[in-house]
Structures are given as structure tokens and as C-alpha cells.
N, C-alpha and C. Protein backbone atom coordinates (compact mmCIF):
# COMPACT_ATOMS: atom_id res chain seq x y z
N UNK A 1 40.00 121.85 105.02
CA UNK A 1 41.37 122.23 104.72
C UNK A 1 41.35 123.68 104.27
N UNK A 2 42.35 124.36 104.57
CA UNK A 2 42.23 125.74 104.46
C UNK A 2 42.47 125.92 103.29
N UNK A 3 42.31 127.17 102.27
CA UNK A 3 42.51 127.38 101.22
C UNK A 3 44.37 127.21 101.47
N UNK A 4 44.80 127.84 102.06
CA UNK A 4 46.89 127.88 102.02
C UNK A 4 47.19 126.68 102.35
N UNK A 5 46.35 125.46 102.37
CA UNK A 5 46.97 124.41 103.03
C UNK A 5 47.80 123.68 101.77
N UNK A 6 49.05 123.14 102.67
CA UNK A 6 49.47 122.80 100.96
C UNK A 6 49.11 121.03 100.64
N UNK A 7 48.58 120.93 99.34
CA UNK A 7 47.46 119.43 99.12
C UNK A 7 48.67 118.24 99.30
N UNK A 8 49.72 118.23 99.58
CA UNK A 8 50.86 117.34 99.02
C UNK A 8 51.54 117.36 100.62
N UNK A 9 51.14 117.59 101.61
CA UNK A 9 51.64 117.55 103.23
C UNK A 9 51.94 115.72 103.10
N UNK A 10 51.17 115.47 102.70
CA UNK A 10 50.99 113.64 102.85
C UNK A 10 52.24 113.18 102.04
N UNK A 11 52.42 113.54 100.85
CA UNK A 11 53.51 113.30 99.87
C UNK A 11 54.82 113.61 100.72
N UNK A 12 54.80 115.23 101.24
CA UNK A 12 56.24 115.56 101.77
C UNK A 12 56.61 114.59 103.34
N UNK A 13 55.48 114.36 103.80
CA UNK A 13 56.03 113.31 105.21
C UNK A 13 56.26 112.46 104.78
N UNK A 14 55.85 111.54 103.56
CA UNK A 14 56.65 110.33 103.37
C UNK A 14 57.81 110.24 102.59
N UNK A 15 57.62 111.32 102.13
CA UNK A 15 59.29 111.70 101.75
C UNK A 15 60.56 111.88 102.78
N UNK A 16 59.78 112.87 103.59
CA UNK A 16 60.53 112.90 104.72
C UNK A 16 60.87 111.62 105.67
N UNK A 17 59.81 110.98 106.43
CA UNK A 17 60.04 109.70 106.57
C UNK A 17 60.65 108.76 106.08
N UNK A 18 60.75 108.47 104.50
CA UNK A 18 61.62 107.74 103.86
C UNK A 18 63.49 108.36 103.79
N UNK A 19 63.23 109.74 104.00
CA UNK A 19 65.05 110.20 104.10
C UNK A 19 65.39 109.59 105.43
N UNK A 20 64.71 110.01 106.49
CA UNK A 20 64.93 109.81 108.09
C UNK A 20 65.23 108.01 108.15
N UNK A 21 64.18 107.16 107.21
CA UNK A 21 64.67 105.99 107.10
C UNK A 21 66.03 105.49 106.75
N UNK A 22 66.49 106.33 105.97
CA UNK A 22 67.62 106.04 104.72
C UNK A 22 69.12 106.46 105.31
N UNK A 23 68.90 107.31 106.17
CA UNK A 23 70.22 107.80 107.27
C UNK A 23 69.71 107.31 108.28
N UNK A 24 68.83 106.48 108.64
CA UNK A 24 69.33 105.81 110.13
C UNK A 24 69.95 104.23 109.56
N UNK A 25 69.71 103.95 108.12
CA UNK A 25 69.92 102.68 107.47
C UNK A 25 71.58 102.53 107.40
N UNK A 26 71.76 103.88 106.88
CA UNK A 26 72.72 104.44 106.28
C UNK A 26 73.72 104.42 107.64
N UNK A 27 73.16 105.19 109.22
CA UNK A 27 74.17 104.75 110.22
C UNK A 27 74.36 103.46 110.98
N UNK A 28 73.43 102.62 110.36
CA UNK A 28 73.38 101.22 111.09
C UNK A 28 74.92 100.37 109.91
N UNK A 29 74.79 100.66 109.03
CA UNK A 29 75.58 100.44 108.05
C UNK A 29 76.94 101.00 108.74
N UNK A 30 77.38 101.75 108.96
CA UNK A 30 78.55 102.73 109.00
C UNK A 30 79.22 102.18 110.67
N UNK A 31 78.21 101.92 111.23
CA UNK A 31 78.58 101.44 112.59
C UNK A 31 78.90 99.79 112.44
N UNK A 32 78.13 99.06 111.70
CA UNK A 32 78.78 97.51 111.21
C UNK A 32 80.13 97.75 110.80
N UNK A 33 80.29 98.49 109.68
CA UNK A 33 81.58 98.66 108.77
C UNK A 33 82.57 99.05 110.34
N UNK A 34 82.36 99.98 111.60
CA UNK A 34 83.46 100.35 112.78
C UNK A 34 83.73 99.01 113.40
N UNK A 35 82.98 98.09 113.57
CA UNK A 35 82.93 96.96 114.63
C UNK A 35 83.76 96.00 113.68
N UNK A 36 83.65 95.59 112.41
CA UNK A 36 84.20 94.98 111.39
C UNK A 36 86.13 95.61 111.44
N UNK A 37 85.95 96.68 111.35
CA UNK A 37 87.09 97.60 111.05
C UNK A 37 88.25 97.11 112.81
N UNK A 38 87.46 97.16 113.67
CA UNK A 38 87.72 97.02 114.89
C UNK A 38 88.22 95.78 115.06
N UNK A 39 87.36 94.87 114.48
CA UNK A 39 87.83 93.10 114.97
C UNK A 39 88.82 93.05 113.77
N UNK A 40 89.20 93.75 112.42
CA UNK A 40 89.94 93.69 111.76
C UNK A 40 91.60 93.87 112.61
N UNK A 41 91.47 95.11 113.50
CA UNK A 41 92.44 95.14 114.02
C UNK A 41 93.26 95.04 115.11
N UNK A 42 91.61 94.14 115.72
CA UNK A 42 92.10 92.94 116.87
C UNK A 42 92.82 91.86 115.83
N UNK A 43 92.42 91.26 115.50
CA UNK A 43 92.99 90.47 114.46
C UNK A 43 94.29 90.43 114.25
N UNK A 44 94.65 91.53 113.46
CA UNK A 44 95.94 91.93 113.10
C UNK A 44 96.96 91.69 114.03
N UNK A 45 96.73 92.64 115.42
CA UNK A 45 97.17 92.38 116.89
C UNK A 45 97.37 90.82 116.91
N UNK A 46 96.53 90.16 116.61
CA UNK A 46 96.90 88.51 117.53
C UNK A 46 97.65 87.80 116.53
N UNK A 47 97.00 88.40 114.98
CA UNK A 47 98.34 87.69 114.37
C UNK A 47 99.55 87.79 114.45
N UNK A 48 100.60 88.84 114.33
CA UNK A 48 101.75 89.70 114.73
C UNK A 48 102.24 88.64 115.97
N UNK A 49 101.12 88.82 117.20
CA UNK A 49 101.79 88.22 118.51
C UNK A 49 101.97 87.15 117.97
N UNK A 50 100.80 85.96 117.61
CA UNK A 50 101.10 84.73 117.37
C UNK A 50 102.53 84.32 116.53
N UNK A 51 102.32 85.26 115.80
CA UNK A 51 103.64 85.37 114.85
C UNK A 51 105.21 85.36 115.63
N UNK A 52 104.54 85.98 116.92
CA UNK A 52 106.47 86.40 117.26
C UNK A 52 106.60 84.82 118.68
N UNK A 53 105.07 84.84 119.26
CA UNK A 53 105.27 83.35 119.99
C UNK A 53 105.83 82.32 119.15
N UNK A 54 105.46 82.26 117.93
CA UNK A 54 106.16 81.08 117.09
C UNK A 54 107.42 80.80 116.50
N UNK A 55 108.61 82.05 116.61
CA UNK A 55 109.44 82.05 116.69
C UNK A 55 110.43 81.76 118.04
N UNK A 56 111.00 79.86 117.97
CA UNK A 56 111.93 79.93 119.38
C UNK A 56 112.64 80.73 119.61
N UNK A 57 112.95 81.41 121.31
CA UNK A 57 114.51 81.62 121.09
C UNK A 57 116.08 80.86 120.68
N UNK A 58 116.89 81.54 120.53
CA UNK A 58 117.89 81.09 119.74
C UNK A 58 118.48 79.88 120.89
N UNK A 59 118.95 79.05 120.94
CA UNK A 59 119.48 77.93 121.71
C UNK A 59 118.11 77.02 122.03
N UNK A 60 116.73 77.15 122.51
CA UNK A 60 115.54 76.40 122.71
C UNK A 60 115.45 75.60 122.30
N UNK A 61 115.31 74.82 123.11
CA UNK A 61 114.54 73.53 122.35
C UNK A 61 113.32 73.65 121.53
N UNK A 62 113.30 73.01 120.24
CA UNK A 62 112.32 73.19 119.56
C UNK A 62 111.43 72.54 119.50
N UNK A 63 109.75 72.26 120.04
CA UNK A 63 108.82 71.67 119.78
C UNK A 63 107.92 71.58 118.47
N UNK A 64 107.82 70.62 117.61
CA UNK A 64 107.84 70.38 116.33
C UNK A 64 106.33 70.53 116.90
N UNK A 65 105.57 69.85 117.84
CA UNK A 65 104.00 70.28 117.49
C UNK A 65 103.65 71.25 118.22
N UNK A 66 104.25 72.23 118.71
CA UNK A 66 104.25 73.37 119.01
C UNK A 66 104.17 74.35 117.77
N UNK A 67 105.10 74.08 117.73
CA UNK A 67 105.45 75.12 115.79
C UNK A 67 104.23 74.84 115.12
N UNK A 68 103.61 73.35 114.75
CA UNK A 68 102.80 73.12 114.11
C UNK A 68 101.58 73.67 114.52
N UNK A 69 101.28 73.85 115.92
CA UNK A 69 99.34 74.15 116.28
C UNK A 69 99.83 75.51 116.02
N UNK A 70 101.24 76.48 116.39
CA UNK A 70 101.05 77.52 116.02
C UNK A 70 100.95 77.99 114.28
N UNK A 71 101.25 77.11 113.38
CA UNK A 71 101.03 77.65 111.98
C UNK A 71 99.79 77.15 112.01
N UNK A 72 99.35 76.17 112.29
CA UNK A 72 97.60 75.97 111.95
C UNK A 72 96.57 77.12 112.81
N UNK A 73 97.01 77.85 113.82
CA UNK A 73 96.50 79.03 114.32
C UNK A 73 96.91 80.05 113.61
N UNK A 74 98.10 80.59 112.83
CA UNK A 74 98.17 81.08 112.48
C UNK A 74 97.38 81.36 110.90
N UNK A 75 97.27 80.06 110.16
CA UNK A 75 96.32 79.82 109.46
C UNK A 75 94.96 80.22 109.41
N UNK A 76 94.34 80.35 110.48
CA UNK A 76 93.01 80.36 111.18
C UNK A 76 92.96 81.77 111.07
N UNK A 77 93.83 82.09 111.85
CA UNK A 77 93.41 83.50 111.89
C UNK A 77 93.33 84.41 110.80
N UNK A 78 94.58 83.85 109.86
CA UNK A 78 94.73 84.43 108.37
C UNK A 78 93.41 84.51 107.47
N UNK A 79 93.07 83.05 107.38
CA UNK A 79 91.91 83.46 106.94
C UNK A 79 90.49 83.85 107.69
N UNK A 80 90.23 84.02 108.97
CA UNK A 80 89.23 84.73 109.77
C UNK A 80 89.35 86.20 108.85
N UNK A 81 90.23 86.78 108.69
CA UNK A 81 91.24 88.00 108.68
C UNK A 81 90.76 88.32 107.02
N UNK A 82 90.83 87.29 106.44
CA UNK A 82 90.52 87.54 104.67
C UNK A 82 88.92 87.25 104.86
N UNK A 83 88.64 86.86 105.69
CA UNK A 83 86.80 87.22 105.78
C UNK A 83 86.23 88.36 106.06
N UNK A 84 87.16 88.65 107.14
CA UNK A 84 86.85 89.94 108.14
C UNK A 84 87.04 91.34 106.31
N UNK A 85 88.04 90.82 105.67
CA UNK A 85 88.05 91.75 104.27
C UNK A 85 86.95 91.57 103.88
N UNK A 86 86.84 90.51 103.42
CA UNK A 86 85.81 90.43 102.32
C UNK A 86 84.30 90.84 102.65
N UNK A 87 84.26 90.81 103.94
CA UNK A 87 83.10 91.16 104.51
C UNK A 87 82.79 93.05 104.83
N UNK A 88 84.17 93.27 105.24
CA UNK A 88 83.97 94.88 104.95
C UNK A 88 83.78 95.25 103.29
N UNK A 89 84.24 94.59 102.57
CA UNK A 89 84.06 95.08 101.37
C UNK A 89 82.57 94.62 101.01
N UNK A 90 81.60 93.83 101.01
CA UNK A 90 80.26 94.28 101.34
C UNK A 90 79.64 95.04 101.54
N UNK A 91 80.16 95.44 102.94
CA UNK A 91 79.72 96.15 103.86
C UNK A 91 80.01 97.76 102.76
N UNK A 92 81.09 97.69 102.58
CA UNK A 92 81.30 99.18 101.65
C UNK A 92 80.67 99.25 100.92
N UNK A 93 80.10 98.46 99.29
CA UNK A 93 79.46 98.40 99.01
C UNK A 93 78.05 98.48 99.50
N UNK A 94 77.85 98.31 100.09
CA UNK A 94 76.40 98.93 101.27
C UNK A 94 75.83 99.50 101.89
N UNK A 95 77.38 100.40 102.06
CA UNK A 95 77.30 101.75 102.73
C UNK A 95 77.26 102.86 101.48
N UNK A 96 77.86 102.68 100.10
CA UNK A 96 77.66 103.07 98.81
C UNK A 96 76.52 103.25 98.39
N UNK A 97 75.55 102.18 98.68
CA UNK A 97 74.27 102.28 98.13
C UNK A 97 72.79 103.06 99.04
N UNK A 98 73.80 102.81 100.53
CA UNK A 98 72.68 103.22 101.37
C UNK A 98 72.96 104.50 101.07
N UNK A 99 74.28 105.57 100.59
CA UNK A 99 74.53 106.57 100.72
C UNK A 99 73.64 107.38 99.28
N UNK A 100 73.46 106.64 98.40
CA UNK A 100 73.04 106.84 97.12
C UNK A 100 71.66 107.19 97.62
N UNK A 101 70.96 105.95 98.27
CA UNK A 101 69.81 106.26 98.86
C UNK A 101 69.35 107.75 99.43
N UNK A 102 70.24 107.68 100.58
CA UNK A 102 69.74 109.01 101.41
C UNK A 102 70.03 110.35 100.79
N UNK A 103 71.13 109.98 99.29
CA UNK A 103 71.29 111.43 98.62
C UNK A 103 70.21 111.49 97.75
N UNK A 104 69.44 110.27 97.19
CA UNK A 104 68.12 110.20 96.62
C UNK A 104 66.75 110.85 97.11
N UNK A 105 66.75 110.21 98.42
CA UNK A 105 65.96 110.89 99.41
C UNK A 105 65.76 112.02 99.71
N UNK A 106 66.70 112.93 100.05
CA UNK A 106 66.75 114.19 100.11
C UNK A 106 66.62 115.35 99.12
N UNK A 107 67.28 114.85 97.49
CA UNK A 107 66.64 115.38 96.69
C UNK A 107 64.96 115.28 96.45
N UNK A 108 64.44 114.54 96.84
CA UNK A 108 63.06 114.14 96.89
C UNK A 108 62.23 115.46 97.99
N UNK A 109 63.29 115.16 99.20
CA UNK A 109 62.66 115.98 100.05
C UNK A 109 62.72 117.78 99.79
N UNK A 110 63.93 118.30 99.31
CA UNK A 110 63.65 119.45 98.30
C UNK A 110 63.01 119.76 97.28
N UNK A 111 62.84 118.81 96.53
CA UNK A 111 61.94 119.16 95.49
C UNK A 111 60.49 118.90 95.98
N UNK A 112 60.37 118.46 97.33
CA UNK A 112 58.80 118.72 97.84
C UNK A 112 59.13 120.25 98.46
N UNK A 113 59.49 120.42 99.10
CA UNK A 113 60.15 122.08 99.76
C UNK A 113 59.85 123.04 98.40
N UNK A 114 60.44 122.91 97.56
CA UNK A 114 60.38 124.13 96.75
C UNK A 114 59.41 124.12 95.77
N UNK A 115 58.45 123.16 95.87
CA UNK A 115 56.66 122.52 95.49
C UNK A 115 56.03 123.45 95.94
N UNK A 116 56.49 123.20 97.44
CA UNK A 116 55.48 124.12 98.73
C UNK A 116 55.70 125.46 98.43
N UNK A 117 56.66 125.96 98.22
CA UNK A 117 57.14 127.34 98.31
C UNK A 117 56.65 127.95 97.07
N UNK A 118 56.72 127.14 95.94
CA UNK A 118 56.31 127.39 94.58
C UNK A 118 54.92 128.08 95.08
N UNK A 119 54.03 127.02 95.39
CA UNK A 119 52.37 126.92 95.69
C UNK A 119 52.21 127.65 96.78
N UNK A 120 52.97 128.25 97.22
CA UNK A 120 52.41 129.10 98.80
C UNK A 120 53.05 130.35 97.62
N UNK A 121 53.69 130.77 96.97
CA UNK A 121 53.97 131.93 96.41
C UNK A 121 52.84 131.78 95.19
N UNK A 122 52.52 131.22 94.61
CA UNK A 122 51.26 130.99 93.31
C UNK A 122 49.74 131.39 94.30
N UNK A 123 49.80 131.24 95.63
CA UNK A 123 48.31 131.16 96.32
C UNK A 123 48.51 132.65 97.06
N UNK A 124 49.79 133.09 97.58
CA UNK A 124 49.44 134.56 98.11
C UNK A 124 49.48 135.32 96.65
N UNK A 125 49.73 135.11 95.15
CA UNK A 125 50.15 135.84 94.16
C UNK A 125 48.13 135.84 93.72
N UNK A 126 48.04 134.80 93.72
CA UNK A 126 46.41 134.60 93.89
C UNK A 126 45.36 135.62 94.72
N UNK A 127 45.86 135.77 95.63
CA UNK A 127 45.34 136.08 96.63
C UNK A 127 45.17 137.54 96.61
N UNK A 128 46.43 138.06 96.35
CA UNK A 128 46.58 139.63 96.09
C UNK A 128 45.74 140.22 94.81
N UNK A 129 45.86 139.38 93.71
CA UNK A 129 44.96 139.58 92.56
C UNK A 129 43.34 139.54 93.04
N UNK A 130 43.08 138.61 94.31
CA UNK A 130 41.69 138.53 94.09
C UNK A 130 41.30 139.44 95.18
N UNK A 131 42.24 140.41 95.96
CA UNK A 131 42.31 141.46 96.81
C UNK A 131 42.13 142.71 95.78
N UNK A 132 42.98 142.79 94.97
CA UNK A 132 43.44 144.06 93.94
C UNK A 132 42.04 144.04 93.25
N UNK A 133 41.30 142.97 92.95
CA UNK A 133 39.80 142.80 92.01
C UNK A 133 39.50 143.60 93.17
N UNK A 134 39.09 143.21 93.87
CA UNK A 134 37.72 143.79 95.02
C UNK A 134 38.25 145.10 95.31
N UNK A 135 39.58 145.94 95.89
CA UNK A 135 39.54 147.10 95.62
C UNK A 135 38.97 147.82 94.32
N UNK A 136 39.77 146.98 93.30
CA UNK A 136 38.93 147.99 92.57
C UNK A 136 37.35 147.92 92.08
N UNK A 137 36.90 146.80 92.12
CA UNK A 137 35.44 146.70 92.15
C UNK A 137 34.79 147.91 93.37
N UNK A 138 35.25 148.09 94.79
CA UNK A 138 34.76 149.22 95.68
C UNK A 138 34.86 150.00 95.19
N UNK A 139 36.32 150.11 94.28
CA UNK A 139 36.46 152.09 94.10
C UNK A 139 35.75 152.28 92.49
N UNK A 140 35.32 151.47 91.94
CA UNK A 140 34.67 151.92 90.93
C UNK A 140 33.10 152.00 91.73
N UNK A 141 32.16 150.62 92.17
CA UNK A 141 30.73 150.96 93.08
C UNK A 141 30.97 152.51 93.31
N UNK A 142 31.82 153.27 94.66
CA UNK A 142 31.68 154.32 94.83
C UNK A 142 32.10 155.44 93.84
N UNK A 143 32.63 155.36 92.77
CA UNK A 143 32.81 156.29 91.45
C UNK A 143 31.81 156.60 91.28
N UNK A 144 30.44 155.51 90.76
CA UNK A 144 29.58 155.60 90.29
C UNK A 144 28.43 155.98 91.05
N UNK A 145 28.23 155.53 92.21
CA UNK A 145 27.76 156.06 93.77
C UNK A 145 28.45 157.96 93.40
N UNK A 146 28.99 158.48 93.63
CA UNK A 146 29.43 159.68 93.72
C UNK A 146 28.82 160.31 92.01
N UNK A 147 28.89 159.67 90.95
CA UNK A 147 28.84 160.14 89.94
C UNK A 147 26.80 160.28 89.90
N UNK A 148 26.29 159.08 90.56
CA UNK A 148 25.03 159.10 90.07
C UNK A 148 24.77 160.25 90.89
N UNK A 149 25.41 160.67 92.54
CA UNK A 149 25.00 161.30 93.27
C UNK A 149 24.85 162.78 92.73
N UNK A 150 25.74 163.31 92.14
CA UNK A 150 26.14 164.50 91.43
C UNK A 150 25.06 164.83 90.53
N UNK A 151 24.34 163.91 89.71
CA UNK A 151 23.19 163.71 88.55
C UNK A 151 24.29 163.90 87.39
N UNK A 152 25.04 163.49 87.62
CA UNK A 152 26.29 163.64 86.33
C UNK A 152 26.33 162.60 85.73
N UNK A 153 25.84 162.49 84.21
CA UNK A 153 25.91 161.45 83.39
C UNK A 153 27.30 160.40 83.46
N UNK A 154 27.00 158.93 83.88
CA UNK A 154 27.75 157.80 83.46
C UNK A 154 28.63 157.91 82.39
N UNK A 155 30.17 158.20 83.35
CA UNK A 155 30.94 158.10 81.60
C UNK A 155 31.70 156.51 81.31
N UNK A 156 32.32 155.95 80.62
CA UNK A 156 32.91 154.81 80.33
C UNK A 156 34.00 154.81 81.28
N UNK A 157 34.72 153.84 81.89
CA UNK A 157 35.99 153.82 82.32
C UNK A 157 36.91 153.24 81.59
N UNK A 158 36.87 153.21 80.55
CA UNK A 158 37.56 152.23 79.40
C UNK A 158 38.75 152.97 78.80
């Protein structure tokens, strides 16, 4: 592993992996809640109609078990209809939590990002210091190289 490699690559992919999990969770969720939302307002549609078939016209003869299978359908559907609620409201709740999730996630995945950035700025800050040593370790060798050359007494650099 190279010295710049950053030690936590393993940490940030499963971070990452776990966000990428959490928004595809998060759109499997959101697409239940459309199909729910959808048969909600098929629903609605057939109740309304059923509603206006069950009203005779004015002079008709009236069929008493006619009227009747239509309120027991109408029944049916009413409550299909208070499921079809109660079941999106789940579903919301679920889409709440998956959303909590993937905003969880992603803070996770920045605070690995600015880890890296931290540690890639701490390792070139490193790096330059242990560059800046060795210049000046050369330019003092040749000070003293030039100074012994001269026969000119060693002075302190202090």
C-alpha cells in the first residue's frame, strides 16, 4: 500500500454501499406508496360510479336486491378503500424512516470524504516537511563541504 493510500478505503465503500443501499430501499418504498396512491384512485373512481348506478331513475322500477348487492358492493369497496389508507399510512411511515436512513447514510459518507481529505492534506503537509528537512540537510552538507574546502574554521549555525 502506498504511503498516500488512504487506510479507511474499506470503511468509505461500505459506507458508500450502505447509502446506495438506503436510496434504492428508499425508491422501492416511494414507488409502493405510487401504486397504493394509484389503486387509491381507481377506487375512488368505482366508488362514485357505483354510487351513481345505485341511484334509480326517477319513474323505474325499483329492484330491492339490486339496491341491496349494490350497498353491499358499495360496502366492499369502502372498506378495500380504508385499507388502501391505512396501508399508505405505513407505507409513509416507511418512507419516513427509509428517508432518515439515507440522510444517515450520507452523513456517514461525508464524514468519510472529509477523513480522506483531512489525511491526504496531514500526508502532503508531511511530506513537504520531510522534503524541507532534506533540503536543508543538502544545503547545510554543502555549507560545510564549501567551508571545509576554503580551510575556514567550522562556525555554529545556531
Amino acid at each position: 500500500m502506498s504511503r498516500n493510500a488512504f487506510r479507511l478505503d474499506a470503511v468509505e465503500r461500505f459506507r458508500k454501499s450502505q447509502r446506495d443501499d438506503a436510496r434504492r430501499q428508499l425508491g422501492e418504498a416511494l414507488r409502493a406508496a405510487n401504486v397504493l396512491e394509484q389503486q387509491q384512485a381507481d377506487l375512488q373512481r368505482e366508488i362514485v360510479a357505483a354510487g351513481a348506478a345505485r341511484h334509480p331513475e326517477i319513474g323505474a322500477v325499483i329492484d330491492t336486491a339490486k339496491l341491496l348487492a349494490a350497498g353491499r358492493y358499495d360496502l366492499v369497496l369502502r372498506a378495500r378503500s380504508q385499507a388502501l389508507v391505512e396501508n399508505l399510512q405505513k407505507i409513509e411511515q416507511e418512507i419516513n424512516r427509509r428517508r432518515e436512513r439515507v440522510a444517515n447514510a450520507e452523513r456517514d459518507v461525508r464524514a468519510m470524504e472529509q477523513l480522506r481529505a483531512r489525511t491526504l492534506a496531514r500526508q502532503q503537509q508531511e511530506q513537504q516537511r520531510r522534503e524541507n528537512r532534506e533540503a536543508d540537510e543538502f544545503a547545510l552538507r554543502g555549507r560545510r563541504q564549501r567551508m571545509m574546502n576554503d580551510d575556514a574554521p567550522l562556525l555554529p549555525l545556531n
